[in-house]
Protein backbone atom coordinates (compact mmCIF):
# COMPACT_ATOMS: atom_id res chain seq x y z
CA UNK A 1 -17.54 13.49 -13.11
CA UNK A 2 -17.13 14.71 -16.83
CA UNK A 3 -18.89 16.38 -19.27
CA UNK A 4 -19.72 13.69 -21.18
CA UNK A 5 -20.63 11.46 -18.10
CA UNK A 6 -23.22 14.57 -17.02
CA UNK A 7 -24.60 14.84 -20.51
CA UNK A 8 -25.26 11.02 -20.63
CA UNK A 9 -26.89 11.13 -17.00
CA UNK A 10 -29.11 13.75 -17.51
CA UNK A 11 -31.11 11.69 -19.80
CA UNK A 12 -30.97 8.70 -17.15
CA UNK A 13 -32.23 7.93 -14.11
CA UNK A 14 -28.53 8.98 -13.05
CA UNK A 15 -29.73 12.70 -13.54
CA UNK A 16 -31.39 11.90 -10.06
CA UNK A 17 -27.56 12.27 -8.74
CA UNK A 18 -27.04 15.57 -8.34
CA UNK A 19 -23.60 17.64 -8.53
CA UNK A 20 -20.58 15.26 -8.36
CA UNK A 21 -18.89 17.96 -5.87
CA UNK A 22 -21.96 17.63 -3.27
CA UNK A 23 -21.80 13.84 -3.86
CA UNK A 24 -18.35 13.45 -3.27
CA UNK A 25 -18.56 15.91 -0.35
CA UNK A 26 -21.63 14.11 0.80
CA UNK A 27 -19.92 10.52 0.70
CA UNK A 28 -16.47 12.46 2.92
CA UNK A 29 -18.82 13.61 5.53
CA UNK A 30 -20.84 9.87 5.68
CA UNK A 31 -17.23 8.05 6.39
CA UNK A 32 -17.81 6.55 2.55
CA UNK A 33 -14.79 6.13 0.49
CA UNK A 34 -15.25 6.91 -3.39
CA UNK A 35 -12.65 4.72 -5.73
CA UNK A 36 -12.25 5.95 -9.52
CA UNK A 37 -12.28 2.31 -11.30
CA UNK A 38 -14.84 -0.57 -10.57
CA UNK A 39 -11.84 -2.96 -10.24
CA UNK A 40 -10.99 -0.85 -7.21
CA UNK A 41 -14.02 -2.19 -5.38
CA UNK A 42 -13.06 -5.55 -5.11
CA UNK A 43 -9.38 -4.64 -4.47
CA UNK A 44 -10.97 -2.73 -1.59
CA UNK A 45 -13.12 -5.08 0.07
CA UNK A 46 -10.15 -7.60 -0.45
CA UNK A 47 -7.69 -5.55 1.88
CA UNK A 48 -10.26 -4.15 3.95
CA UNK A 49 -10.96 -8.21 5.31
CA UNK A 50 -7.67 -8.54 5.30
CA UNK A 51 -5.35 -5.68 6.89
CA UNK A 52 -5.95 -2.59 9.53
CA UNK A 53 -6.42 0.70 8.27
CA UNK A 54 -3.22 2.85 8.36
CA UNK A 55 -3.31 5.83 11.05
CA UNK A 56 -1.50 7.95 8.55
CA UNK A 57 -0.82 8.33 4.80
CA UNK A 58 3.32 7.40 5.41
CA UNK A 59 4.46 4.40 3.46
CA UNK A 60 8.02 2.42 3.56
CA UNK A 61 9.12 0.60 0.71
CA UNK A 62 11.09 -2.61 0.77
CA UNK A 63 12.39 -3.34 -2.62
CA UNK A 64 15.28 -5.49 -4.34
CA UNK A 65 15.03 -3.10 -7.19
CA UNK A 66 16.06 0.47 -7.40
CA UNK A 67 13.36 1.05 -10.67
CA UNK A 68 10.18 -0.50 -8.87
CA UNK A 69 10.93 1.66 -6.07
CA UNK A 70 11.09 5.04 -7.80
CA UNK A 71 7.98 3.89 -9.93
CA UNK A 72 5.86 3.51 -6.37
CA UNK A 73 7.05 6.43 -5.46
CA UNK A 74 5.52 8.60 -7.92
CA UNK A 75 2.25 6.68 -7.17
CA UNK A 76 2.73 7.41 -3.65
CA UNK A 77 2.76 11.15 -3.85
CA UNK A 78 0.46 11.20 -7.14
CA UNK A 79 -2.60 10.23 -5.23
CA UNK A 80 -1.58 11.67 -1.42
CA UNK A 81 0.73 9.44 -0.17
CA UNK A 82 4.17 10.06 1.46
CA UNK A 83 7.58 7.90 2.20
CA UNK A 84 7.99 7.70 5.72
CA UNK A 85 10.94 8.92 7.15
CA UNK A 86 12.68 6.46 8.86
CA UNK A 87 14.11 7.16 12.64
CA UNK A 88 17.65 6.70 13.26
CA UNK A 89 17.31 3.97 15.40
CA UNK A 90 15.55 1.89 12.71
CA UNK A 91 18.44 2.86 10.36
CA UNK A 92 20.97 1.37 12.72
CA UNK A 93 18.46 -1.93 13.35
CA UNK A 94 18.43 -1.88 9.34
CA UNK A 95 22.50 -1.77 9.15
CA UNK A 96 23.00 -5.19 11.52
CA UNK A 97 20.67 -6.52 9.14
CA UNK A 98 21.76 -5.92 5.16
CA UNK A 99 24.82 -5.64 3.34
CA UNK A 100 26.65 -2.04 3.84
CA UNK A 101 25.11 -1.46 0.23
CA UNK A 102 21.61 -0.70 1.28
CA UNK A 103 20.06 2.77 0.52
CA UNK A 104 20.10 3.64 3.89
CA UNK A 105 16.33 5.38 3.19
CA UNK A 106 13.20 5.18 2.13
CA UNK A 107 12.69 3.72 -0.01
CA UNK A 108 14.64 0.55 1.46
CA UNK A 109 16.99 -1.50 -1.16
CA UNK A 110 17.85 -4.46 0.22
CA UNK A 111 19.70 -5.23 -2.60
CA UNK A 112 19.56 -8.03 -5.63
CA UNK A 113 20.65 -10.84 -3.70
CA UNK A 114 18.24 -10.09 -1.04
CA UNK A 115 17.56 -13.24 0.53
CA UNK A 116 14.39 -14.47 2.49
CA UNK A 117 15.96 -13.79 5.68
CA UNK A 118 17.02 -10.23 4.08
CA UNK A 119 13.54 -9.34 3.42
CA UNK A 120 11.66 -10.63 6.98
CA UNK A 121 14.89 -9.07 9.08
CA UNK A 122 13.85 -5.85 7.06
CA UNK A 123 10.56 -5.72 7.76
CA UNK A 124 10.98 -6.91 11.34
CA UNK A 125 13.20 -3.85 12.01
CA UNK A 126 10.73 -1.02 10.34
CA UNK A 127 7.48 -2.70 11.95
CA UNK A 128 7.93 -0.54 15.26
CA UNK A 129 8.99 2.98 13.70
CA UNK A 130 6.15 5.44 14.85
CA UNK A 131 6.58 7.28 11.63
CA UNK A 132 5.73 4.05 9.31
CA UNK A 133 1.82 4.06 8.95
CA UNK A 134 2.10 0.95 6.64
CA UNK A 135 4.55 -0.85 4.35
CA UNK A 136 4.86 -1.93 0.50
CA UNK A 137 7.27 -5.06 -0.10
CA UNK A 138 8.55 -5.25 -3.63
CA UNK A 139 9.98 -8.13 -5.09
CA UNK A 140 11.21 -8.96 -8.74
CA UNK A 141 12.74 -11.88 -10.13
CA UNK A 142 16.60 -12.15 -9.56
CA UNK A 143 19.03 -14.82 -9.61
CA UNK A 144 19.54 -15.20 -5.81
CA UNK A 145 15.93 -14.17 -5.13
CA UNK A 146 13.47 -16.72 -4.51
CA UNK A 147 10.28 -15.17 -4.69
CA UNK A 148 7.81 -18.20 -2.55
CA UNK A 149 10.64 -18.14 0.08
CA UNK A 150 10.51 -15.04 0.62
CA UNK A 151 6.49 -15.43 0.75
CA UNK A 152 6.88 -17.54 2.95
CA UNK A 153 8.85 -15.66 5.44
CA UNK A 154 6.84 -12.83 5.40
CA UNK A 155 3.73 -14.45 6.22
CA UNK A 156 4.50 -13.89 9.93
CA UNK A 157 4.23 -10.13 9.30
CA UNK A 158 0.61 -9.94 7.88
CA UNK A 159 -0.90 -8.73 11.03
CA UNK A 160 1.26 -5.67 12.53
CA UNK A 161 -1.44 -3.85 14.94
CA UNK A 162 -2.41 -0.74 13.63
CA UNK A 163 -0.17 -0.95 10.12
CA UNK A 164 -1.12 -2.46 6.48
CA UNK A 165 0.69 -4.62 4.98
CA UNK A 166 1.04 -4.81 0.99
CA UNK A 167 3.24 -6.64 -1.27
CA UNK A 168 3.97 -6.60 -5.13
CA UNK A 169 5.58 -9.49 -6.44
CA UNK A 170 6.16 -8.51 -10.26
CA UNK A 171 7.89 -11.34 -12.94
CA UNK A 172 3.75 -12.79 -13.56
CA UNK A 173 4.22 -16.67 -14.08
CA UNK A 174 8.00 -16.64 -12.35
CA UNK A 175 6.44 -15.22 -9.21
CA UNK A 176 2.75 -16.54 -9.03
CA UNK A 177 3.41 -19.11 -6.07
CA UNK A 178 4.95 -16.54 -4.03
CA UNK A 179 2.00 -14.22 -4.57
CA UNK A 180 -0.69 -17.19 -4.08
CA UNK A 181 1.48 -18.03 -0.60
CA UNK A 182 1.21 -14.14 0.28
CA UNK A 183 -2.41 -13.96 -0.49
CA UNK A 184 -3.23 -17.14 1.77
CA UNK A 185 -1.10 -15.53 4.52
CA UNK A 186 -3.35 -12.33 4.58
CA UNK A 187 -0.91 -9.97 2.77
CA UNK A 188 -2.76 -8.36 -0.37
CA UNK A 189 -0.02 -9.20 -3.46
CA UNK A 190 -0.53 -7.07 -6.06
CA UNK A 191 1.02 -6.81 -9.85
CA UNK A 192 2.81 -3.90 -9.74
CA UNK A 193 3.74 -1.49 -7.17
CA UNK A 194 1.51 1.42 -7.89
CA UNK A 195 -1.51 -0.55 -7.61
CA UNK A 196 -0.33 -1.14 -4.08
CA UNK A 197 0.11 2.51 -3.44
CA UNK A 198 -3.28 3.29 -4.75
CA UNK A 199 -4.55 0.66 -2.31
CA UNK A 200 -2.58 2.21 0.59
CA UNK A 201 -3.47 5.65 -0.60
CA UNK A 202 -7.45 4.72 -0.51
CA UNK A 203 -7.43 3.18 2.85
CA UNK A 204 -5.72 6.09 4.42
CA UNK A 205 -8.49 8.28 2.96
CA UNK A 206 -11.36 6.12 4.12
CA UNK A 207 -10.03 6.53 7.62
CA UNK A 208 -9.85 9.70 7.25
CA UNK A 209 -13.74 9.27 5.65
CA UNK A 210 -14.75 7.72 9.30
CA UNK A 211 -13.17 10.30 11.10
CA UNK A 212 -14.45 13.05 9.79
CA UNK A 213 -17.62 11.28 10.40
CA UNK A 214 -17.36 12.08 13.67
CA UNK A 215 -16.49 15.35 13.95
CA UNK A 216 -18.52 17.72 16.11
CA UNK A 217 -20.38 20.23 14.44
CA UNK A 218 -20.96 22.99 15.94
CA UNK A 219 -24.02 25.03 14.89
């Protein structure tokens, strides 16, 4: 994709490859997604056996932290993403459920002392808004936070038909049993939020891969 990479290829069998803008448009048109880091593989084929591929590139955010929150953000809409928009109707199912405090948006703060029960209710009430292609559930350590309870209660939510579900659990050793319970459960956990929004970001573009894949042409 460089200059440096060509130069180093054309003295390799790599100089076999060809352009890298006929490869990558070559790989679109088979329905083959192209990640940037080899790490991303596995992280792929990880929440590929795990979760369905969004129908749309429009995430929602669950967070206990305003800071985590803006940070996936930026990932979001760095690589293609967007923050869904959430319907009125969810707002008010989202009001009977956390303190008055909430953002009331997208990204959703439910707050510091989100509880368990604050963070499943949450997701329970955004799983059905037609403008959420997939969610991101952010957690980081706090006092009246317990990060495997919370696990725990999301488990039920790994398998919403048609809509990914990710999950960052950030705090490393504090956090690592939650993450393990998440991971059993079928809900990818990753580090830090914008390694979740790459994720979501690179499964919305391999279904758009497979649909372009079959796309009349018309000669």
């Amino acid at each position: 994709k460089t200059e440096a990479a060509a130069k180093a290829a054309a003295s390799h069998t790599g100089s076999l490859a060809g352009s890298d803008a006929v490869l990558d448009a070559a790989f679109r048109r088979a329905g083959v997604l192209r990640v940037e880091r080899v790490a991303d593989l596995f992280e792929m084929a990880d929440v590929l056996s795990k979760q369905p591929l969004p129908s749309g590139n429009r995430l929602a955010i669950l967070t206990n932290a305003g800071g985590p929150g803006v940070l996936a953000c930026d990932a979001l809409a760095q690589s293609g993403g967007v923050l869904a928009e959430l319907q009125p109707d969810t707002i008010e199912k989202l009001n009977g459920v956390l303190p008055p405090a909430w953002s009331h948006a997208n990204p959703i703060d439910v707050l510091g002392d989100a509880t368990a029960s604050h963070y499943a209710k949450s997701l329970a009430a955004i799983a059905d808004d037609p403008n959420c292609d997939g969610f991101l559930v952010i957690l980081t350590p706090q006092a009246m936070t317990a990060p495997s309870e919370c696990a725990e209660a999301l488990k039920k939510y790994a398998s919403i038909p048609g809509k990914p579900v990710l999950a960052s659990w950030m705090g490393g050793p504090d956090v690592m049993e939650g993450a393990r319970l998440l991971r059993e459960g079928g809900i990818p956990c990753y580090s830090y939020p914008d390694m979740a929004c790459r994720t979501f970001n690179y499964m919305h573009e391999y279904r758009s891969n497979l649909n372009s894949n079959y796309e009349r042409i018309n000669l």
